[in-house]
PDB file of N, CA and C in Angstrom:
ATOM      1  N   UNK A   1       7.967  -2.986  -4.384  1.00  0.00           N
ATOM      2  CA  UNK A   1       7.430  -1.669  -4.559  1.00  0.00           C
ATOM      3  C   UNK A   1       7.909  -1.053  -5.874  1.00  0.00           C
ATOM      4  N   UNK A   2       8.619  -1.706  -6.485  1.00  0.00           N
ATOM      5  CA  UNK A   2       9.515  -1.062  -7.716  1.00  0.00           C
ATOM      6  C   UNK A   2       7.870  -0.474  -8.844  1.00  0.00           C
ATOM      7  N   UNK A   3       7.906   0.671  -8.995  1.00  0.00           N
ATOM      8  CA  UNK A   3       6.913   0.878 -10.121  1.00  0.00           C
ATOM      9  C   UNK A   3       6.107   1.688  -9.134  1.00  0.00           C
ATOM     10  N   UNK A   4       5.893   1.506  -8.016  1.00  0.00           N
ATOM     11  CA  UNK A   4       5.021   2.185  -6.951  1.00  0.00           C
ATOM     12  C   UNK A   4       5.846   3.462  -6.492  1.00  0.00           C
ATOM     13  N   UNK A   5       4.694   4.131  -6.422  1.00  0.00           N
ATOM     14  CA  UNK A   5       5.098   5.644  -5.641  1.00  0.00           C
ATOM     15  C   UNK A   5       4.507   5.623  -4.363  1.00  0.00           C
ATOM     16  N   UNK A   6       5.182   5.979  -3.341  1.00  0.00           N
ATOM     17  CA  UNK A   6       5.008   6.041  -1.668  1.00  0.00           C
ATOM     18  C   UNK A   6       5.511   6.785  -1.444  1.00  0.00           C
ATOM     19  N   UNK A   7       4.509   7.384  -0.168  1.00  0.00           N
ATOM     20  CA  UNK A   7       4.468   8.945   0.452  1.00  0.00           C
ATOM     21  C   UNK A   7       5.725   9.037   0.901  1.00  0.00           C
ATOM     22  N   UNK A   8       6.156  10.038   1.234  1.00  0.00           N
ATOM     23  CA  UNK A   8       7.494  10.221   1.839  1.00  0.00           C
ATOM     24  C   UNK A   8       7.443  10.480   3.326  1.00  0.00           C
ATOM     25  N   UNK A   9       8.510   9.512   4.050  1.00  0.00           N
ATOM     26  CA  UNK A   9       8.288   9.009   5.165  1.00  0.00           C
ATOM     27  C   UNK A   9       7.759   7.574   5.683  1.00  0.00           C
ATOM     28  N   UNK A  10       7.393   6.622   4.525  1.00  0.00           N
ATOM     29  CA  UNK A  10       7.300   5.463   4.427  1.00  0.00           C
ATOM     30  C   UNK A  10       8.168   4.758   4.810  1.00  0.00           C
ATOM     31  N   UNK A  11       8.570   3.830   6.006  1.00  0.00           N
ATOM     32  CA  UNK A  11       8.779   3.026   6.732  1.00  0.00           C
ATOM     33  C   UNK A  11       8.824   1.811   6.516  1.00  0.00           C
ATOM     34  N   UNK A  12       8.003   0.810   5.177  1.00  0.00           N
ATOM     35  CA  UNK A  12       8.123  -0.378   5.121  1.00  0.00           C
ATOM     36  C   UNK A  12       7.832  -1.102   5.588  1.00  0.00           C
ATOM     37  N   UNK A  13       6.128  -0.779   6.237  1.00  0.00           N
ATOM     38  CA  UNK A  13       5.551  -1.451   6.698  1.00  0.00           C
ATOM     39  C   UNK A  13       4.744  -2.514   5.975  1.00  0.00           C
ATOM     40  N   UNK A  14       4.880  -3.986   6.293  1.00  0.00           N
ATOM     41  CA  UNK A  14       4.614  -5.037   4.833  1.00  0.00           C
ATOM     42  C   UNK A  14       3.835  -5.659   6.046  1.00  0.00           C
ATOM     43  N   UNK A  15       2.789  -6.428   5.074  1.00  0.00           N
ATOM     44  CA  UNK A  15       2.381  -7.835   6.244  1.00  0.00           C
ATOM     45  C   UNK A  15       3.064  -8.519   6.522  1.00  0.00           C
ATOM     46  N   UNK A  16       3.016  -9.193   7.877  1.00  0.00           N
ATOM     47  CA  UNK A  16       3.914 -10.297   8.452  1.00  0.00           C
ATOM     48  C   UNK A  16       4.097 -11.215   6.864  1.00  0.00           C
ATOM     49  N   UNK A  17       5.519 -11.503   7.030  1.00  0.00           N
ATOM     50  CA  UNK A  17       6.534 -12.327   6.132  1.00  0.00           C
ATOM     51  C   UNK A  17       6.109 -11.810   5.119  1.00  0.00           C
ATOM     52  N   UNK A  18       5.609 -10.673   4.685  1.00  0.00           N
ATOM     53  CA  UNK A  18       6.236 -10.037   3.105  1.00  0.00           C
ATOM     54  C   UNK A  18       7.381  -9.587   3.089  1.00  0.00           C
ATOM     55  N   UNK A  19       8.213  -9.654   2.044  1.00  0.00           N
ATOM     56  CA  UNK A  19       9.743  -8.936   1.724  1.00  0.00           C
ATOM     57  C   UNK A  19       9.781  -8.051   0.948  1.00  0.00           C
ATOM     58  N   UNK A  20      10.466  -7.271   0.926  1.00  0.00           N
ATOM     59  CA  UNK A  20      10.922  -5.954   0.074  1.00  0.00           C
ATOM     60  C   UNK A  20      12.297  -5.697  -0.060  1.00  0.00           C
ATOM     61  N   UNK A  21      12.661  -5.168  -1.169  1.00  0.00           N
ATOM     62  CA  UNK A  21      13.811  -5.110  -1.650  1.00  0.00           C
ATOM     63  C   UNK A  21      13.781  -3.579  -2.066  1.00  0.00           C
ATOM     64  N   UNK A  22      14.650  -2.312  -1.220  1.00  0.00           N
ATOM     65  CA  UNK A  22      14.349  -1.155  -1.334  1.00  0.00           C
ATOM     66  C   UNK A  22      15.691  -0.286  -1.994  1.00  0.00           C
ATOM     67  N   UNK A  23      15.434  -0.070  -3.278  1.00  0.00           N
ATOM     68  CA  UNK A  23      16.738   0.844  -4.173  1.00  0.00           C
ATOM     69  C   UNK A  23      16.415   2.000  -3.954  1.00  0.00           C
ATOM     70  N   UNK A  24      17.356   3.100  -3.223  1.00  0.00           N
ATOM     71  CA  UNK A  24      17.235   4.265  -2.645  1.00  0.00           C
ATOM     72  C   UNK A  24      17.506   5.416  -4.303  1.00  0.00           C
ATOM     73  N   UNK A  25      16.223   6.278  -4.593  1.00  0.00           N
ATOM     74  CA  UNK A  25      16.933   7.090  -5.390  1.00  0.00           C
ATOM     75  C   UNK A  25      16.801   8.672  -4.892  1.00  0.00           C
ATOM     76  N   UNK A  26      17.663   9.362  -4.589  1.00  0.00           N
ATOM     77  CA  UNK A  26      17.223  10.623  -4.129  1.00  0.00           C
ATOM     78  C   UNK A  26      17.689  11.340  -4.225  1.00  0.00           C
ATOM     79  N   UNK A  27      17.872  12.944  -4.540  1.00  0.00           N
ATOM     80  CA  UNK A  27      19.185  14.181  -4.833  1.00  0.00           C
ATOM     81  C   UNK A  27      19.767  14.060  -3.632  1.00  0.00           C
ATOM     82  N   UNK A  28      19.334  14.154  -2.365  1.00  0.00           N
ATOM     83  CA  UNK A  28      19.633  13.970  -1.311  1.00  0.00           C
ATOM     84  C   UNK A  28      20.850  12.986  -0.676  1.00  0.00           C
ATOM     85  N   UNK A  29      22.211  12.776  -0.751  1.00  0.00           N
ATOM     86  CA  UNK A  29      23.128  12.232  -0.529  1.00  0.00           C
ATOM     87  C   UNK A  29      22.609  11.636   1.250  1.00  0.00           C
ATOM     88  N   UNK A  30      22.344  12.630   1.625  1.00  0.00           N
ATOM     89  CA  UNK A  30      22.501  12.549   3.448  1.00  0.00           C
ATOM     90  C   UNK A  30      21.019  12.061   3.738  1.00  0.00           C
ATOM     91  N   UNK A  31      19.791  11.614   2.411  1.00  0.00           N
ATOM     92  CA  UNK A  31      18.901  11.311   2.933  1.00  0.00           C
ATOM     93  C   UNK A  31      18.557   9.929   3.402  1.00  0.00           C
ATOM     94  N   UNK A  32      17.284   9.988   4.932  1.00  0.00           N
ATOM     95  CA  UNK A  32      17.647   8.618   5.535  1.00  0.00           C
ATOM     96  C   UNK A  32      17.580   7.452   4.924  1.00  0.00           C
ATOM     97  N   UNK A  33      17.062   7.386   4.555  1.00  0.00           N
ATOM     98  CA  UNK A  33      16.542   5.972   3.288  1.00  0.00           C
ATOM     99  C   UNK A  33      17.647   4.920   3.081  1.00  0.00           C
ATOM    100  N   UNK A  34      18.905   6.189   2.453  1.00  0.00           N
ATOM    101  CA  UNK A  34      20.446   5.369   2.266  1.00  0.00           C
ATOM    102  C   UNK A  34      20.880   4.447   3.237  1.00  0.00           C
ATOM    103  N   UNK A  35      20.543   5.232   4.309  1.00  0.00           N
ATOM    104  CA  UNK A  35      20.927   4.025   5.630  1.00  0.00           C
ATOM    105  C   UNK A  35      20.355   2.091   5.544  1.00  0.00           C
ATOM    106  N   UNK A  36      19.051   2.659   4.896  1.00  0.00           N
ATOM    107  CA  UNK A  36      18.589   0.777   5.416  1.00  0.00           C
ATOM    108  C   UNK A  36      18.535   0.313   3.754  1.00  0.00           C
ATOM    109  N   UNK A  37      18.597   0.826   2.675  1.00  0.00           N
ATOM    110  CA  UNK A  37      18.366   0.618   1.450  1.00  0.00           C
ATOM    111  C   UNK A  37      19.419  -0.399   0.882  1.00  0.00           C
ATOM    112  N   UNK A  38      19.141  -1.114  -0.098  1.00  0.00           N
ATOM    113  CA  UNK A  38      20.066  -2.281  -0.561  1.00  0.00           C
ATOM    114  C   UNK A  38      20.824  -1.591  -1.587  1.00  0.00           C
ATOM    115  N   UNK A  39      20.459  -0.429  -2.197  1.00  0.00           N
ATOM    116  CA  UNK A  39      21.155  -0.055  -3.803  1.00  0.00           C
ATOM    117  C   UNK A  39      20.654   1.235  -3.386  1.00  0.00           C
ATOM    118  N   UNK A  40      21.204   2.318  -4.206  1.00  0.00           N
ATOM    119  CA  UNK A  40      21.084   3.787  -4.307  1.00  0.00           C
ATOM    120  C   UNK A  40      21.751   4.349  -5.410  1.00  0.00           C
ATOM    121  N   UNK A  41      20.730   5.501  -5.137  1.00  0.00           N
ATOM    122  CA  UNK A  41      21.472   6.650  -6.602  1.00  0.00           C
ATOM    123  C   UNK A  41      21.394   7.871  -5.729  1.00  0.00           C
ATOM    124  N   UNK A  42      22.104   8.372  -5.614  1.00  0.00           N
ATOM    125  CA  UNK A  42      21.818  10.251  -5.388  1.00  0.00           C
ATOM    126  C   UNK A  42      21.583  10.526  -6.706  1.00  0.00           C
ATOM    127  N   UNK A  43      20.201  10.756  -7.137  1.00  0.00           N
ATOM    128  CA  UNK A  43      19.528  11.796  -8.148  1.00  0.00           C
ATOM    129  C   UNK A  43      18.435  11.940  -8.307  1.00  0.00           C
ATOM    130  N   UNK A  44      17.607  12.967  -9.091  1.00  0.00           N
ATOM    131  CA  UNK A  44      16.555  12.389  -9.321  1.00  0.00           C
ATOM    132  C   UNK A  44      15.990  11.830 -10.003  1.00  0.00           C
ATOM    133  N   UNK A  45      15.162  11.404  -9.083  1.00  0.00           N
ATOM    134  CA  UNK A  45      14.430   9.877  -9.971  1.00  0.00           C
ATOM    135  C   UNK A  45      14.055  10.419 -11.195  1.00  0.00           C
ATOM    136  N   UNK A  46      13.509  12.015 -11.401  1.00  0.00           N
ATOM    137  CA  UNK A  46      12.644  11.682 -12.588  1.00  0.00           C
ATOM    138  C   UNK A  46      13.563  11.781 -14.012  1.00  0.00           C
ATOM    139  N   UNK A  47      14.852  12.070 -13.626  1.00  0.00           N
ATOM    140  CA  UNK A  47      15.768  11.612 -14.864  1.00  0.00           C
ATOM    141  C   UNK A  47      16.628  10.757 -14.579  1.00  0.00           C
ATOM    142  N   UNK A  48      16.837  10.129 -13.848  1.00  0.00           N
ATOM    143  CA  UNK A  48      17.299   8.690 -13.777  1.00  0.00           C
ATOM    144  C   UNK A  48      16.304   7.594 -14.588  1.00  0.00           C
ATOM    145  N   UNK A  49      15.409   7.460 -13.769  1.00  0.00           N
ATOM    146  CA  UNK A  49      14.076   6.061 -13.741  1.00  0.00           C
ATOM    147  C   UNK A  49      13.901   6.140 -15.817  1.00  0.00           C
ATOM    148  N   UNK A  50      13.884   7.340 -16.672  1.00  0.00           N
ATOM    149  CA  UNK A  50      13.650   7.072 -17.809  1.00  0.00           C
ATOM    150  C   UNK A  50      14.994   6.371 -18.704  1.00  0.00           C
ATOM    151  N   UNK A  51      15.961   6.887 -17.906  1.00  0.00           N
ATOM    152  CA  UNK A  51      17.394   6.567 -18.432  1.00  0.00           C
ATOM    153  C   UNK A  51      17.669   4.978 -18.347  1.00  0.00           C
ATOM    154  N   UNK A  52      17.140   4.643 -16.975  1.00  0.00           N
ATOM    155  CA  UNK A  52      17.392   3.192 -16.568  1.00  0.00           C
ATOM    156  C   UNK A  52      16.349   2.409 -17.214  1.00  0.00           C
ATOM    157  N   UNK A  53      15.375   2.684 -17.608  1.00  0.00           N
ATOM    158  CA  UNK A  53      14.070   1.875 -18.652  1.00  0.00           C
ATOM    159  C   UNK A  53      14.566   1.538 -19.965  1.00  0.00           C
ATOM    160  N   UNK A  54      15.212   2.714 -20.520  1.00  0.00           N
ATOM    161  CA  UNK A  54      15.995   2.865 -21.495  1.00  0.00           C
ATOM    162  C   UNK A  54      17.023   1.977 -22.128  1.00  0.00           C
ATOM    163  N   UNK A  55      17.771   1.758 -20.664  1.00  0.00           N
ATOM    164  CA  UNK A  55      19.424   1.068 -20.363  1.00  0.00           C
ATOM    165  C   UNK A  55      18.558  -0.605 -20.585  1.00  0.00           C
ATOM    166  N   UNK A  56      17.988  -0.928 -19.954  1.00  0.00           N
ATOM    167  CA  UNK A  56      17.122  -2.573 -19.862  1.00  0.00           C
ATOM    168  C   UNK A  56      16.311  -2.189 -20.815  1.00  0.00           C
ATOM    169  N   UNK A  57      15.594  -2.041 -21.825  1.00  0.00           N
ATOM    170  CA  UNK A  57      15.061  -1.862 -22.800  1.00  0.00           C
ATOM    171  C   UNK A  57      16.040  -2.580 -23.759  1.00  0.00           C
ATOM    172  N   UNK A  58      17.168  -2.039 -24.194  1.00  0.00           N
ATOM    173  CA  UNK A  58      17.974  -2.312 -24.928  1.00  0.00           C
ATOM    174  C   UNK A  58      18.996  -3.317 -24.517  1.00  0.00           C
ATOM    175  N   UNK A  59      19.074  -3.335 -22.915  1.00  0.00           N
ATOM    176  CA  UNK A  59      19.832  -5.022 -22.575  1.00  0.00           C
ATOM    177  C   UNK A  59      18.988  -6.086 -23.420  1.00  0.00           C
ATOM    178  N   UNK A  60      17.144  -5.976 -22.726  1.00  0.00           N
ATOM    179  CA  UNK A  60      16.385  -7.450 -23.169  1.00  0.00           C
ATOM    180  C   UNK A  60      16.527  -7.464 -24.780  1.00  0.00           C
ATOM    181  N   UNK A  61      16.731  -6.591 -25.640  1.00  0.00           N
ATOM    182  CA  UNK A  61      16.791  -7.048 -26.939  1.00  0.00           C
ATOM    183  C   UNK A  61      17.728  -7.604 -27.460  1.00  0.00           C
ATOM    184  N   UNK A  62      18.727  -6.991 -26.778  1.00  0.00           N
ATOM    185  CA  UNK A  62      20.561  -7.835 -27.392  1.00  0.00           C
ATOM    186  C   UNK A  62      20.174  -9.413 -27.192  1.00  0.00           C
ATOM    187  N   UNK A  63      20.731 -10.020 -28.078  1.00  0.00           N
ATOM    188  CA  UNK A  63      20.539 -11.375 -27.932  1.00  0.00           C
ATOM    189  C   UNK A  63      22.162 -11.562 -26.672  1.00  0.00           C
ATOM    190  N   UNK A  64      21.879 -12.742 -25.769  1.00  0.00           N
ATOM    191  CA  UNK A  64      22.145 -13.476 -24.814  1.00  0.00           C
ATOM    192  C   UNK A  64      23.741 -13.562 -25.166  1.00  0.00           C
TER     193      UNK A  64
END
């Protein structure tokens, strides 16, 4: 779902044997999401997500 926006209250409902891999970002410390999520940020996304494009932008160019 990374790049996708979903309604809030989305559940993760996939077709049988699809996988998902769900990074929680939210101001919300106590929101539910954190519970089943693999990675998290308390913030918001919409100044995080440009910061982190940013951050890997400039990893893929450094040479190896």
């Amino acid at each position: 779902m990374l790049g996708e926006q979903v309604r809030p209250g989305y559940r993760g409902q996939h077709p049988q044997g699809a996988r998902a891999r769900i990074i929680a970002v939210n101001p919300d410390g106590d929101a539910p999401i954190f519970g089943f999520a693999e990675a998290g940020a308390v913030a918001d996304a919409r100044q995080l997500l440009p910061l982190l494009a940013a951050v890997l932008e400039r990893m893929e160019k450094e040479p190896a």
